[in-house]
PDB file of N, CA and C in Angstrom:
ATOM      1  N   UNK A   1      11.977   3.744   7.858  1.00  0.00           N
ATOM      2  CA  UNK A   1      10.805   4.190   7.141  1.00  0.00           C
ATOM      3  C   UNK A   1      11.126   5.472   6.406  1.00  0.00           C
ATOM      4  N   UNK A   2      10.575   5.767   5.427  1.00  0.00           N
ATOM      5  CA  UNK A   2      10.786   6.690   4.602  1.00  0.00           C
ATOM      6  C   UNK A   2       9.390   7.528   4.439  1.00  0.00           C
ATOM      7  N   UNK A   3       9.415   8.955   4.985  1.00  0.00           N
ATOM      8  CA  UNK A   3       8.032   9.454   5.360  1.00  0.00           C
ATOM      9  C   UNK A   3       8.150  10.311   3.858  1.00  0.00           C
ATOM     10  N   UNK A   4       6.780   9.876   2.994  1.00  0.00           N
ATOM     11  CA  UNK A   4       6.457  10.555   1.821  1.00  0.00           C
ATOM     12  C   UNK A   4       6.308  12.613   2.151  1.00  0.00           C
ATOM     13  N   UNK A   5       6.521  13.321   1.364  1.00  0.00           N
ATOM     14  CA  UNK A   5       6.735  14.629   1.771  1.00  0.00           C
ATOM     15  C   UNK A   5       5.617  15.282   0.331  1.00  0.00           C
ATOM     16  N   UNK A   6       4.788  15.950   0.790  1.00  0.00           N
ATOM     17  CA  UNK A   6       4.146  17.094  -0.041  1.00  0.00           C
ATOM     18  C   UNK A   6       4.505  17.805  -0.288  1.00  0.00           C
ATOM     19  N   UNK A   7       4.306  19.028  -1.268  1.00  0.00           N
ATOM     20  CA  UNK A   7       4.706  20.807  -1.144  1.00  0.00           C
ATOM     21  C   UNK A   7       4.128  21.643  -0.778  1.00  0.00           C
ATOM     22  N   UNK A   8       4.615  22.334   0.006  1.00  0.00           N
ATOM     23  CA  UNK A   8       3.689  23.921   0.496  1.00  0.00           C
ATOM     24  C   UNK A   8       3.711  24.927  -0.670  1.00  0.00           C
ATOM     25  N   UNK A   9       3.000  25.589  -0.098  1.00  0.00           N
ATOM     26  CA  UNK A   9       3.266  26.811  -1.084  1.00  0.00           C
ATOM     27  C   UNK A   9       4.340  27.080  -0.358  1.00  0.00           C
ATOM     28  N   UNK A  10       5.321  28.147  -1.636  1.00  0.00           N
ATOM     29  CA  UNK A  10       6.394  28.508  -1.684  1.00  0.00           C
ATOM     30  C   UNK A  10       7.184  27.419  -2.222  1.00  0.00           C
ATOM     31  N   UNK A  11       6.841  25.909  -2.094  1.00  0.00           N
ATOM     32  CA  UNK A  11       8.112  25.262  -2.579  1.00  0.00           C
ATOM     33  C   UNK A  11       8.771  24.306  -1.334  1.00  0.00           C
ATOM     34  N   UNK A  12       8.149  24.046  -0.432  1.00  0.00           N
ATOM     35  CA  UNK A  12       9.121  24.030   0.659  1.00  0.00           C
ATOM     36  C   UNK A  12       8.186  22.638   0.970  1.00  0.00           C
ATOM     37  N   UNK A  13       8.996  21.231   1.278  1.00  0.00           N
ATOM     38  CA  UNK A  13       8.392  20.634   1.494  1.00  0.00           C
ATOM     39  C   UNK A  13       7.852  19.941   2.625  1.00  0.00           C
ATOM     40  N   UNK A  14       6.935  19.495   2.578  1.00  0.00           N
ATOM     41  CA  UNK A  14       5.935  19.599   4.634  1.00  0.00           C
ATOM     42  C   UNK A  14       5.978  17.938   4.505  1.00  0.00           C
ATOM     43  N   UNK A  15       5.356  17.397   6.027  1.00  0.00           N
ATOM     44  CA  UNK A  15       5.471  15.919   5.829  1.00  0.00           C
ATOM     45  C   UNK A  15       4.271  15.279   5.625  1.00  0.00           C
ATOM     46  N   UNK A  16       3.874  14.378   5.347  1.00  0.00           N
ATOM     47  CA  UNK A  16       2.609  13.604   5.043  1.00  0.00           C
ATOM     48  C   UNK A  16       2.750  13.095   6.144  1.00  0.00           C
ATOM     49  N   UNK A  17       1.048  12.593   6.483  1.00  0.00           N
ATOM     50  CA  UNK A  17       0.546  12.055   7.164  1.00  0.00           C
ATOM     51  C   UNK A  17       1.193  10.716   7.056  1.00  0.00           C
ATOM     52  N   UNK A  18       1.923  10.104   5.943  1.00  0.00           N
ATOM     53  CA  UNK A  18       2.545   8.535   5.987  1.00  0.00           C
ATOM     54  C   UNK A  18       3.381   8.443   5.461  1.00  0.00           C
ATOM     55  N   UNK A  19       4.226   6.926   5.762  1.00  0.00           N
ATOM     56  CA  UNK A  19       5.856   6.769   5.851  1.00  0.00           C
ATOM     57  C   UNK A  19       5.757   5.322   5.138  1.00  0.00           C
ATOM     58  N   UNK A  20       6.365   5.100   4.823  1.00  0.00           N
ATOM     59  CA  UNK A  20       6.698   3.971   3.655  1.00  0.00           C
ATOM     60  C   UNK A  20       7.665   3.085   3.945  1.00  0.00           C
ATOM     61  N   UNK A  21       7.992   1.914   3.843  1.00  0.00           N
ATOM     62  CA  UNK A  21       9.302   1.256   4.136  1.00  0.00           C
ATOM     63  C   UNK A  21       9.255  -0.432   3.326  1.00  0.00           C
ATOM     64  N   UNK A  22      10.172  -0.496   2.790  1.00  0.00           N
ATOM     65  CA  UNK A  22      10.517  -1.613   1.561  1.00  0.00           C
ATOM     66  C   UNK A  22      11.561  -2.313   1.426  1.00  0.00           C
ATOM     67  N   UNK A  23      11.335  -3.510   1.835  1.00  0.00           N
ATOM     68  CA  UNK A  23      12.461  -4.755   2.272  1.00  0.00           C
ATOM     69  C   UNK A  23      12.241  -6.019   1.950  1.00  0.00           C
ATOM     70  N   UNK A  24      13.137  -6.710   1.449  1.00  0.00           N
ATOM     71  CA  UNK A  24      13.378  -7.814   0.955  1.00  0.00           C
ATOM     72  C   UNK A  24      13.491  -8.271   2.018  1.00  0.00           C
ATOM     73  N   UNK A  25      12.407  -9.528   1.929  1.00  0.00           N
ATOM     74  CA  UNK A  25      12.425 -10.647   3.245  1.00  0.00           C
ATOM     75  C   UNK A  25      12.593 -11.805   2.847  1.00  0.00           C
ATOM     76  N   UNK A  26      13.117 -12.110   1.839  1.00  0.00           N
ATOM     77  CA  UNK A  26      13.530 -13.844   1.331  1.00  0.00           C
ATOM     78  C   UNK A  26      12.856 -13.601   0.108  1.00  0.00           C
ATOM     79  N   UNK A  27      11.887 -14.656   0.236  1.00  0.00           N
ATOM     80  CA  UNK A  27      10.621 -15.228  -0.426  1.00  0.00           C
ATOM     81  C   UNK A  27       9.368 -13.626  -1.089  1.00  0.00           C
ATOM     82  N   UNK A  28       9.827 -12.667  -0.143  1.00  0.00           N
ATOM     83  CA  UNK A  28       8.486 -11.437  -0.631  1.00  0.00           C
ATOM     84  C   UNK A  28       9.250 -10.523  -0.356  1.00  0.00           C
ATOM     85  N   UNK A  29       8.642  -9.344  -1.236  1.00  0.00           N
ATOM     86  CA  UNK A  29       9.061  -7.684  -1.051  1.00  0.00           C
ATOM     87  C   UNK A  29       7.899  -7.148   0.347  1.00  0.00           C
ATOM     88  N   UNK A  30       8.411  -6.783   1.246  1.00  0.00           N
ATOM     89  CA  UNK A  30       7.546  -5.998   2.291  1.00  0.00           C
ATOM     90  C   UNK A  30       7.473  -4.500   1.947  1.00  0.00           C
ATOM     91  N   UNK A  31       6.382  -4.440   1.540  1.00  0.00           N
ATOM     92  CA  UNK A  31       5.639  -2.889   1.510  1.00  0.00           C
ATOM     93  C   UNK A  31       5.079  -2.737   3.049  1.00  0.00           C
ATOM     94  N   UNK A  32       5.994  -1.607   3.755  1.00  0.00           N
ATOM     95  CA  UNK A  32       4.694  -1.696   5.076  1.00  0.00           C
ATOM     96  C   UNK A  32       4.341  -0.241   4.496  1.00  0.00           C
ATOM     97  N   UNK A  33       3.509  -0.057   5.175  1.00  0.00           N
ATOM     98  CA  UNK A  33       2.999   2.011   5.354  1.00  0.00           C
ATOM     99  C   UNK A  33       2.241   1.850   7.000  1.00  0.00           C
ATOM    100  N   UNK A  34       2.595   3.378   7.451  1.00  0.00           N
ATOM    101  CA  UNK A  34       2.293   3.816   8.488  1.00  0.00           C
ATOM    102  C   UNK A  34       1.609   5.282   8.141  1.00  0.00           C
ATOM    103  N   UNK A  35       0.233   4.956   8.861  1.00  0.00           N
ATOM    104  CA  UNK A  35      -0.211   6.336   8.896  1.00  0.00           C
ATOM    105  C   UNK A  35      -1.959   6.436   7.852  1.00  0.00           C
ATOM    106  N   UNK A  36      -2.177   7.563   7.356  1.00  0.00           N
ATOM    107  CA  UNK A  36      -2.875   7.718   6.639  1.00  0.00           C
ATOM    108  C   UNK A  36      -3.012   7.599   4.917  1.00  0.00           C
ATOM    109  N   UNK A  37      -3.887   6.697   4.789  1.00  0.00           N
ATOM    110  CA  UNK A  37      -3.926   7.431   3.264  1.00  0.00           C
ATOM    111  C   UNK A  37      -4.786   7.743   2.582  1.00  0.00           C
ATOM    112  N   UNK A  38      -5.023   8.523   2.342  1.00  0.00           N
ATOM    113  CA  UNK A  38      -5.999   9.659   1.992  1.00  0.00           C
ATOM    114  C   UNK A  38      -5.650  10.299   0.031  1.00  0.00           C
ATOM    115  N   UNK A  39      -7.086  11.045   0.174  1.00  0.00           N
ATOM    116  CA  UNK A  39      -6.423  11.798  -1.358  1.00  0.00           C
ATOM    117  C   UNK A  39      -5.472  12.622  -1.665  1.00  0.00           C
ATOM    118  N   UNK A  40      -5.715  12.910  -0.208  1.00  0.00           N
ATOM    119  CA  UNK A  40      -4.276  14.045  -0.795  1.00  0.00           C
ATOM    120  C   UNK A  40      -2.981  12.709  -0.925  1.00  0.00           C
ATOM    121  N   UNK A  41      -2.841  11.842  -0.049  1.00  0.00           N
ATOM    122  CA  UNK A  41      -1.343  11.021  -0.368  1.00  0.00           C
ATOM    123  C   UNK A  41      -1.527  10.096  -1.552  1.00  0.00           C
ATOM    124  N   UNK A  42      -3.025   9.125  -1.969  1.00  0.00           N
ATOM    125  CA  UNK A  42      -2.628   8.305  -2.492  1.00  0.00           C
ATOM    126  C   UNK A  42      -1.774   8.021  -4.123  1.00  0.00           C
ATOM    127  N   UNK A  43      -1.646   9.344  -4.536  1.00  0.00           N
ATOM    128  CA  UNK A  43      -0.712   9.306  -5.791  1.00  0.00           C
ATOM    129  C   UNK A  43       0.503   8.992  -5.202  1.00  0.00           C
ATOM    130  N   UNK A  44       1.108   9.689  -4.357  1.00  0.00           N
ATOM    131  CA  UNK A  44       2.529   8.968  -3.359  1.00  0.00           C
ATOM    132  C   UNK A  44       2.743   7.855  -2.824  1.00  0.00           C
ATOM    133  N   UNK A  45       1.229   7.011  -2.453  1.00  0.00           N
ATOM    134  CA  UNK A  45       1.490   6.170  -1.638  1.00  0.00           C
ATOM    135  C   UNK A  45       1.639   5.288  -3.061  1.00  0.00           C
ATOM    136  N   UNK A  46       0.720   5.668  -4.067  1.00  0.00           N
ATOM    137  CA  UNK A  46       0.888   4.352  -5.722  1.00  0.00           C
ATOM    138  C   UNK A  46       1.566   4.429  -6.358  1.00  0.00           C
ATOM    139  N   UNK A  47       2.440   5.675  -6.285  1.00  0.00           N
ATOM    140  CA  UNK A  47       3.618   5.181  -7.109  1.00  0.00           C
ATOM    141  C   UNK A  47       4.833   4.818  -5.811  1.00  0.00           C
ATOM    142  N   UNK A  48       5.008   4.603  -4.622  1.00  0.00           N
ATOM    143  CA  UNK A  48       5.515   3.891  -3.858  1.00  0.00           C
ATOM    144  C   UNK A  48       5.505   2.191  -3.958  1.00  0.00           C
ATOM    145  N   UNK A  49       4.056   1.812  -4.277  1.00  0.00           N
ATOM    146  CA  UNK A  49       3.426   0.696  -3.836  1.00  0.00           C
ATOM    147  C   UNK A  49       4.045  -0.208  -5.361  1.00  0.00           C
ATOM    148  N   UNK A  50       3.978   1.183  -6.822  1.00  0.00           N
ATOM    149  CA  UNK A  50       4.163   0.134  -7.951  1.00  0.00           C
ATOM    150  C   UNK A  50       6.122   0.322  -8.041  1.00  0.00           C
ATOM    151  N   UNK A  51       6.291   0.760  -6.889  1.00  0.00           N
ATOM    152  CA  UNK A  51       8.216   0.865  -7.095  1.00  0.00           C
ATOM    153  C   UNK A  51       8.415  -0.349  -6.518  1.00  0.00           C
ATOM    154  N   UNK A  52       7.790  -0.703  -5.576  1.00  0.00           N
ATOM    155  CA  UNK A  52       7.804  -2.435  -4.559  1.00  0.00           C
ATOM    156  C   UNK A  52       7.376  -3.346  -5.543  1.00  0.00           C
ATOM    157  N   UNK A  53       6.503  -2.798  -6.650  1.00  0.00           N
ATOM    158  CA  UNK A  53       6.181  -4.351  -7.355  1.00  0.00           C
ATOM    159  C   UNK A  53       7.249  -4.606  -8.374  1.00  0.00           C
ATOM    160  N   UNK A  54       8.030  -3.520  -8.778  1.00  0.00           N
ATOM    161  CA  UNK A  54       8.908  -3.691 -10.044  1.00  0.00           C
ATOM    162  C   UNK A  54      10.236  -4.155  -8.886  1.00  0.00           C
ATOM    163  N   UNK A  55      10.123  -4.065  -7.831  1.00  0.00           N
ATOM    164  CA  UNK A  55      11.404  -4.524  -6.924  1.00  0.00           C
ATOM    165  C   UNK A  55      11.639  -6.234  -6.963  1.00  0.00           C
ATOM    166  N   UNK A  56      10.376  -7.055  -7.369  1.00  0.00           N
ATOM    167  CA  UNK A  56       9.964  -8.339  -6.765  1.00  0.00           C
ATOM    168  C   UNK A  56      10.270  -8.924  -8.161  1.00  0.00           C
ATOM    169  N   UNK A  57      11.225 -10.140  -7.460  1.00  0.00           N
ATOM    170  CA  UNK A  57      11.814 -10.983  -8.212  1.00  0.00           C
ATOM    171  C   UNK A  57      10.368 -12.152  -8.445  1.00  0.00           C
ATOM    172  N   UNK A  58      10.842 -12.847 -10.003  1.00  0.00           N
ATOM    173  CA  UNK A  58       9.900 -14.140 -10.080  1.00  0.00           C
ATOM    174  C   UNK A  58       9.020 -14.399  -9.092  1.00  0.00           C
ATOM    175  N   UNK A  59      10.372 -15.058  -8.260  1.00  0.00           N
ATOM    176  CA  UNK A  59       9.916 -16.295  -7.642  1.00  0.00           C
ATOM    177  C   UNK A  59       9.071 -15.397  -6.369  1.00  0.00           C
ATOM    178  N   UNK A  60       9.229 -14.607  -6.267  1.00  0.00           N
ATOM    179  CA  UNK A  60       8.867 -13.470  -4.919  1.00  0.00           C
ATOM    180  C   UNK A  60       7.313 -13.106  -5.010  1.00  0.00           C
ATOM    181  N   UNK A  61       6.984 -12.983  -3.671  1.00  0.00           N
ATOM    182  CA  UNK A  61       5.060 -12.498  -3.384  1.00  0.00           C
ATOM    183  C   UNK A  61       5.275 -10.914  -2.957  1.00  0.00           C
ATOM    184  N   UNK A  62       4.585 -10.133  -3.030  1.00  0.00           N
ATOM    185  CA  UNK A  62       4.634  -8.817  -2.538  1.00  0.00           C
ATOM    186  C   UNK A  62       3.630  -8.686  -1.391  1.00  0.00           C
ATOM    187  N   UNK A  63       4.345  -8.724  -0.287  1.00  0.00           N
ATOM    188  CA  UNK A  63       3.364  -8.808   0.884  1.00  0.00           C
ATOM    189  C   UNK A  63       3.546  -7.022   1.418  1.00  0.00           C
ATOM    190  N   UNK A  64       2.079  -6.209   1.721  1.00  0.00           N
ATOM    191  CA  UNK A  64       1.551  -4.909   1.747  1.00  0.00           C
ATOM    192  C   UNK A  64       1.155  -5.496   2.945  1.00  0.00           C
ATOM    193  N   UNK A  65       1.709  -4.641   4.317  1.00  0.00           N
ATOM    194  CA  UNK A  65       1.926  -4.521   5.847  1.00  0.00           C
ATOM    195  C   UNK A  65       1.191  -3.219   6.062  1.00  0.00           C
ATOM    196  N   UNK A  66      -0.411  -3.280   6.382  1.00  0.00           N
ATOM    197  CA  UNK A  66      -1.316  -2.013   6.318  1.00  0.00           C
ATOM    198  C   UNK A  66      -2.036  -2.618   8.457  1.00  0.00           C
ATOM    199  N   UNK A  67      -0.839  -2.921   8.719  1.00  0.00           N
ATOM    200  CA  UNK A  67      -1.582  -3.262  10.029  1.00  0.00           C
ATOM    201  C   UNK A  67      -1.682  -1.443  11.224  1.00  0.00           C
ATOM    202  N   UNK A  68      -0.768  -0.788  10.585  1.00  0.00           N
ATOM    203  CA  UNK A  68      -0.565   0.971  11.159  1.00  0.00           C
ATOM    204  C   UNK A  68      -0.935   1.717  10.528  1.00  0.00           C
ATOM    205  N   UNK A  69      -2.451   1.635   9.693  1.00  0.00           N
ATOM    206  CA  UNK A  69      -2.890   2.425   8.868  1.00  0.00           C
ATOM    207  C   UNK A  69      -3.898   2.911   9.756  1.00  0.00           C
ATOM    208  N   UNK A  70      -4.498   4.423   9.829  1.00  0.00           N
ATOM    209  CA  UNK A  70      -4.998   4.885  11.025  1.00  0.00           C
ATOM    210  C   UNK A  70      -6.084   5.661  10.062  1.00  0.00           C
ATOM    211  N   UNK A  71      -6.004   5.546   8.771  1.00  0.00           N
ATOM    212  CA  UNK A  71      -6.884   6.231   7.862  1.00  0.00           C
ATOM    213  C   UNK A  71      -7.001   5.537   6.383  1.00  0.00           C
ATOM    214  N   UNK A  72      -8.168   4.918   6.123  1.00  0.00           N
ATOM    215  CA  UNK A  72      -7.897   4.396   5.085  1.00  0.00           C
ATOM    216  C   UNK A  72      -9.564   4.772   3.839  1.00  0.00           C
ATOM    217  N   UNK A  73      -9.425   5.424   3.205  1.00  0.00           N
ATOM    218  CA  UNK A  73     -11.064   5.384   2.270  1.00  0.00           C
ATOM    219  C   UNK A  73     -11.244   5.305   0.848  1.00  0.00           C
ATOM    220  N   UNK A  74     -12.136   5.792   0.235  1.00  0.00           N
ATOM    221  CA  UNK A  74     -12.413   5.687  -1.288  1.00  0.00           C
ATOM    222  C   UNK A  74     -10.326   5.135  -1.645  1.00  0.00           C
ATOM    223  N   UNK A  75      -9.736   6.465  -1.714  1.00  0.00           N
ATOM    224  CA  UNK A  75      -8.448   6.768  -2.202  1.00  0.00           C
ATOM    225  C   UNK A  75      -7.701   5.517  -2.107  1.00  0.00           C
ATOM    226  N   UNK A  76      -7.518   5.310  -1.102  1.00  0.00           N
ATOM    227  CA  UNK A  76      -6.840   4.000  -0.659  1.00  0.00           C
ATOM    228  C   UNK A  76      -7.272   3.017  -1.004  1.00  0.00           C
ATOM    229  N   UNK A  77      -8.369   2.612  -1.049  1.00  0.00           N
ATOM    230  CA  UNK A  77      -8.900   1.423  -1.988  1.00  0.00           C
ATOM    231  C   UNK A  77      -8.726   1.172  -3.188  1.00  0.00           C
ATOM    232  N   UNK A  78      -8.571   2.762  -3.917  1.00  0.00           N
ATOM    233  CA  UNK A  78      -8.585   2.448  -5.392  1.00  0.00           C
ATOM    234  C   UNK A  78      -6.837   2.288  -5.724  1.00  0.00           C
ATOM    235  N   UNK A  79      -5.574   2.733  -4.819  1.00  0.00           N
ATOM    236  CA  UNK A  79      -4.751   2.328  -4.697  1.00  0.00           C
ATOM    237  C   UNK A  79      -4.801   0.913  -4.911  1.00  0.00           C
ATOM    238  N   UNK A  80      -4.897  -0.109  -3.797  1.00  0.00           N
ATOM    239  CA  UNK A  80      -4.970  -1.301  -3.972  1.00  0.00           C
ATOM    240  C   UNK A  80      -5.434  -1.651  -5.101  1.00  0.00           C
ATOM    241  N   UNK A  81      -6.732  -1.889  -5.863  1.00  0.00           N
ATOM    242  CA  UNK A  81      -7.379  -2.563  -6.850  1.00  0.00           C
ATOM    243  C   UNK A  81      -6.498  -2.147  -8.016  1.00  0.00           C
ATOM    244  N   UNK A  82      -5.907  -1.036  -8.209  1.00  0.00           N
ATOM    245  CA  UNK A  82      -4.684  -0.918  -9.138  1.00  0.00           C
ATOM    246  C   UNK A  82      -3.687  -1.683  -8.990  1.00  0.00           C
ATOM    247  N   UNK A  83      -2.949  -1.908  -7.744  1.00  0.00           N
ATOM    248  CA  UNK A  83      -2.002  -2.713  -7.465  1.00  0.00           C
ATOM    249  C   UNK A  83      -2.434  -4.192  -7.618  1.00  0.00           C
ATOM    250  N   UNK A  84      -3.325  -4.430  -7.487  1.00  0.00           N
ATOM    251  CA  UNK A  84      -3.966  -5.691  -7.530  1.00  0.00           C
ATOM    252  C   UNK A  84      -4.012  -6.149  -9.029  1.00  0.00           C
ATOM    253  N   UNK A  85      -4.335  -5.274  -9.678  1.00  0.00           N
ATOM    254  CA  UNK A  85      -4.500  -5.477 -11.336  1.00  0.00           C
ATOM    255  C   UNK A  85      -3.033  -5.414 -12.112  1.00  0.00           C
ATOM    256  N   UNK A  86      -2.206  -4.915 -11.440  1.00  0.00           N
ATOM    257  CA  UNK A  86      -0.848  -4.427 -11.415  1.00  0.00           C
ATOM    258  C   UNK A  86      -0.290  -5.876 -11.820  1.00  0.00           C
ATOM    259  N   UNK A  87      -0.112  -6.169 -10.244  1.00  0.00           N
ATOM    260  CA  UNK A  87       0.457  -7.763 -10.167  1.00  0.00           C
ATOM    261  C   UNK A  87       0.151  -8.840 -10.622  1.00  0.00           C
ATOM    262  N   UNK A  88      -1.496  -8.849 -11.130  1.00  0.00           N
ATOM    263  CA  UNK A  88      -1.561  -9.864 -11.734  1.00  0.00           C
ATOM    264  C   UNK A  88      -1.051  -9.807 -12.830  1.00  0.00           C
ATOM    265  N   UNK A  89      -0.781  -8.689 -13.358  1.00  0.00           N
ATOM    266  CA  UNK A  89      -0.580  -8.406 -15.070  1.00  0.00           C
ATOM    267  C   UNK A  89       0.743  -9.159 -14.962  1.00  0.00           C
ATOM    268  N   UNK A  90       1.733  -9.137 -13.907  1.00  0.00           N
ATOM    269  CA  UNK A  90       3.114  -9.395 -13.958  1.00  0.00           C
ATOM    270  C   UNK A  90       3.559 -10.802 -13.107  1.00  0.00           C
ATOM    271  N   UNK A  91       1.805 -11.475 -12.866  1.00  0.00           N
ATOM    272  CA  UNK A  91       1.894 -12.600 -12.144  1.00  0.00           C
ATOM    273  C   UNK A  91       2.392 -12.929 -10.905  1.00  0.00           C
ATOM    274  N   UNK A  92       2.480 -11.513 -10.229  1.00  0.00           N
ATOM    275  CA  UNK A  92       3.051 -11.492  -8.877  1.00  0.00           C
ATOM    276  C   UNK A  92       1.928 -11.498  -7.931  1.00  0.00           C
ATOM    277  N   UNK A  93       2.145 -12.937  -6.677  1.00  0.00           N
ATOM    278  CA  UNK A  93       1.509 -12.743  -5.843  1.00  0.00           C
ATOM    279  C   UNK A  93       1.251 -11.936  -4.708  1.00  0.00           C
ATOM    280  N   UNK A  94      -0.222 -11.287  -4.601  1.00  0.00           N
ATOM    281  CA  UNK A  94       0.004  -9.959  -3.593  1.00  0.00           C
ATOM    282  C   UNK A  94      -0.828 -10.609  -2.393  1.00  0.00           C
ATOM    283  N   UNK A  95      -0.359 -10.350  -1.267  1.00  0.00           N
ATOM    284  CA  UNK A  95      -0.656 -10.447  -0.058  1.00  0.00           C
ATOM    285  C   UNK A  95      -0.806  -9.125   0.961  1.00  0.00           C
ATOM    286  N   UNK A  96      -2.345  -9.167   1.224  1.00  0.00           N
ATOM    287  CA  UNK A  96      -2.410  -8.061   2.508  1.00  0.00           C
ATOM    288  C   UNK A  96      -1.616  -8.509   3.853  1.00  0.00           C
ATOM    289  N   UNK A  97      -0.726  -7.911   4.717  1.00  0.00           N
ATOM    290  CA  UNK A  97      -0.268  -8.594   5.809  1.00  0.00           C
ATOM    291  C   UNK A  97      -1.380  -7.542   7.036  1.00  0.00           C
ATOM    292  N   UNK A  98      -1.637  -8.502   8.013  1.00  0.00           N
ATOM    293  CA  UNK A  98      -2.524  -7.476   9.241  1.00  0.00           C
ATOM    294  C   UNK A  98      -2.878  -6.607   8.639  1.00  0.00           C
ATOM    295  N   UNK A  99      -4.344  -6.222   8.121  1.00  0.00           N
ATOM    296  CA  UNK A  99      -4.541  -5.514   7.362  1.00  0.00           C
ATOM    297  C   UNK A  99      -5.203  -4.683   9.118  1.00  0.00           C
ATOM    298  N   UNK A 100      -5.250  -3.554   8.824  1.00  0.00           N
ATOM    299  CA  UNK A 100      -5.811  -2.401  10.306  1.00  0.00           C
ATOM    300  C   UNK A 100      -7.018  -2.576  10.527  1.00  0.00           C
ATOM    301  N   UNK A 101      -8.318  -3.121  11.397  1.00  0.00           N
ATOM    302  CA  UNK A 101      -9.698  -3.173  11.397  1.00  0.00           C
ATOM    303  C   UNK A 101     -10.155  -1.949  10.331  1.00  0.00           C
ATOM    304  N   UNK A 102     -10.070  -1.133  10.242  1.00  0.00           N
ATOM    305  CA  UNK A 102     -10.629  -0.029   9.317  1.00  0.00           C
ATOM    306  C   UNK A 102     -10.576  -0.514   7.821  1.00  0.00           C
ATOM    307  N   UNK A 103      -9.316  -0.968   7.659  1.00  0.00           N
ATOM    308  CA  UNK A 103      -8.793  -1.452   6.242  1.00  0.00           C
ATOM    309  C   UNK A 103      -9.746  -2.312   6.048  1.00  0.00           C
ATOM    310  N   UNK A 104      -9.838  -3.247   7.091  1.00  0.00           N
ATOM    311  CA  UNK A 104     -11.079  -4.351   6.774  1.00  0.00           C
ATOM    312  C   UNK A 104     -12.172  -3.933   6.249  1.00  0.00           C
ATOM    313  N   UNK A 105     -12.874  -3.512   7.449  1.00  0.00           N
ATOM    314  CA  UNK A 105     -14.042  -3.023   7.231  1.00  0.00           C
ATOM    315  C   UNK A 105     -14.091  -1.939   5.700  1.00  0.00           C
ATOM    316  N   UNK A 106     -13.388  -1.248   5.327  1.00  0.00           N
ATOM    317  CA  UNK A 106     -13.504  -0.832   3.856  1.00  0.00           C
ATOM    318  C   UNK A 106     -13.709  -1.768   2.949  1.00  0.00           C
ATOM    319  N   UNK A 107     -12.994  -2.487   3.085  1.00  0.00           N
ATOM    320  CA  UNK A 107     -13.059  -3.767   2.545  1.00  0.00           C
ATOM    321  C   UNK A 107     -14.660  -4.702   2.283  1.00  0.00           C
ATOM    322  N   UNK A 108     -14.884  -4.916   3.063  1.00  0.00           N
ATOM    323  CA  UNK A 108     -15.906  -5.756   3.635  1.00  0.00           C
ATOM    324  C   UNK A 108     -17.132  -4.737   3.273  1.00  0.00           C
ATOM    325  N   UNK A 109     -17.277  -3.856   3.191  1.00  0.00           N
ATOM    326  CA  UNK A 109     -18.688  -2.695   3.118  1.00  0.00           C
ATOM    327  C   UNK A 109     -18.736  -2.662   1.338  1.00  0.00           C
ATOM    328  N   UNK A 110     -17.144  -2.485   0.821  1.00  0.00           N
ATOM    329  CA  UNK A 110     -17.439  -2.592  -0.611  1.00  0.00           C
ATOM    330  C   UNK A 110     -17.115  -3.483  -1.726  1.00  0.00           C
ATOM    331  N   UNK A 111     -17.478  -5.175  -0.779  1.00  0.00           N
ATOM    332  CA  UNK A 111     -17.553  -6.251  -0.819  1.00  0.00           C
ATOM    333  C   UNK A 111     -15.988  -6.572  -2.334  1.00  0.00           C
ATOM    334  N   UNK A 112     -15.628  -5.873  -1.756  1.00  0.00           N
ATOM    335  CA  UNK A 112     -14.038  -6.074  -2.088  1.00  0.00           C
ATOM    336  C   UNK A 112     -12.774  -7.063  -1.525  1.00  0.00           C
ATOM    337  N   UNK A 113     -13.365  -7.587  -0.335  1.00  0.00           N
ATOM    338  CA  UNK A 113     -12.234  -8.370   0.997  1.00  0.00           C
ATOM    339  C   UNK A 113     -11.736  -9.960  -0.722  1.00  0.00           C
ATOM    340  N   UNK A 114     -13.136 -10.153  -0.949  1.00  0.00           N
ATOM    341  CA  UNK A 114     -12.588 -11.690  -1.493  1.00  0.00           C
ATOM    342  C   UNK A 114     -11.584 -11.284  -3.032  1.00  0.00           C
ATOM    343  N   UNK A 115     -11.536  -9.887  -3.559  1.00  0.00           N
ATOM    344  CA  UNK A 115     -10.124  -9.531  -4.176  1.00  0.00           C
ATOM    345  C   UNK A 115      -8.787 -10.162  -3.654  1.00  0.00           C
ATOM    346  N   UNK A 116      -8.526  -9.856  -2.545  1.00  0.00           N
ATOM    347  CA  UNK A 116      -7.386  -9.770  -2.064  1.00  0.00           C
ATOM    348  C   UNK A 116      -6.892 -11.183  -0.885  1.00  0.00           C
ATOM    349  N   UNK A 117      -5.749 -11.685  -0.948  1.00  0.00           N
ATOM    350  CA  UNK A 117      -5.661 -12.417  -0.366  1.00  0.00           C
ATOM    351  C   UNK A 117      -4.921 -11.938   1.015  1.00  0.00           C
ATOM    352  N   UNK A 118      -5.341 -12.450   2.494  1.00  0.00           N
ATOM    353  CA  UNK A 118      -4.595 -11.671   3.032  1.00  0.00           C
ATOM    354  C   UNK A 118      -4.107 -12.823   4.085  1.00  0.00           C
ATOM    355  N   UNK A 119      -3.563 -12.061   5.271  1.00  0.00           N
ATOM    356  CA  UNK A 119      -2.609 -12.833   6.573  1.00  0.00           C
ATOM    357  C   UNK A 119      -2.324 -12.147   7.767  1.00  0.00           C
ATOM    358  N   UNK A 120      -2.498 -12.460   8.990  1.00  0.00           N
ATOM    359  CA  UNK A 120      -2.571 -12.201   9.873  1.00  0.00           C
ATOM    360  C   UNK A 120      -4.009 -10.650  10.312  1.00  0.00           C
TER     361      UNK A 120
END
């Protein structure tokens, strides 16, 4: 996993609340994330999320592994619906994998769930 890093003042950089990790599994690019994402991360976590979509071959689905997400709101949502608009532009299929009960329920409150296709 690759833990995204902020700046302090002075310059010096501190760790984010979340970690990133991106692997070719055959058939799909695995985006997992661990942790939070919030406003302060989600510019890190979207341009993470659109480096996994330019990773994905043709024939390939981009499956997003949000089952260790321990914080998810406004920010993070609007992540996704970008990525979502992302992939279709480039015809890549996106898949939520175990999305975290919280993730859901964001989901589901801002009747957003039937966007996204998901699994497990």
């Amino acid at each position: 996993m690759q833990p995204l890093t902020r700046t302090r003042a002075r310059g010096r950089a501190a760790p984010r609340n979340v970690t990133t990790e991106t692997r070719d599994v055959g058939g799909a690019v695995l985006w997992r994330i661990t942790g939070e994402v919030d406003a302060d991360d989600a510019a890190s976590v979207e341009k993470a999320l659109m480096g996994a979509l330019q990773q994905v071959r043709p024939s390939q689905q981009l499956w997003v592994e949000l089952a260790d997400v321990r914080f998810f709101g406004a920010a993070g949502l609007n992540v996704l619906l970008r990525l979502r608009r992302a992939a279709a532009e480039q015809r890549t299929p996106l898949v939520l994998i175990a999305p975290a009960a919280l993730v859901r329920r964001v989901l589901q409150l801002t009747d957003t769930r039937p966007c996204f296709q998901t699994a497990g």
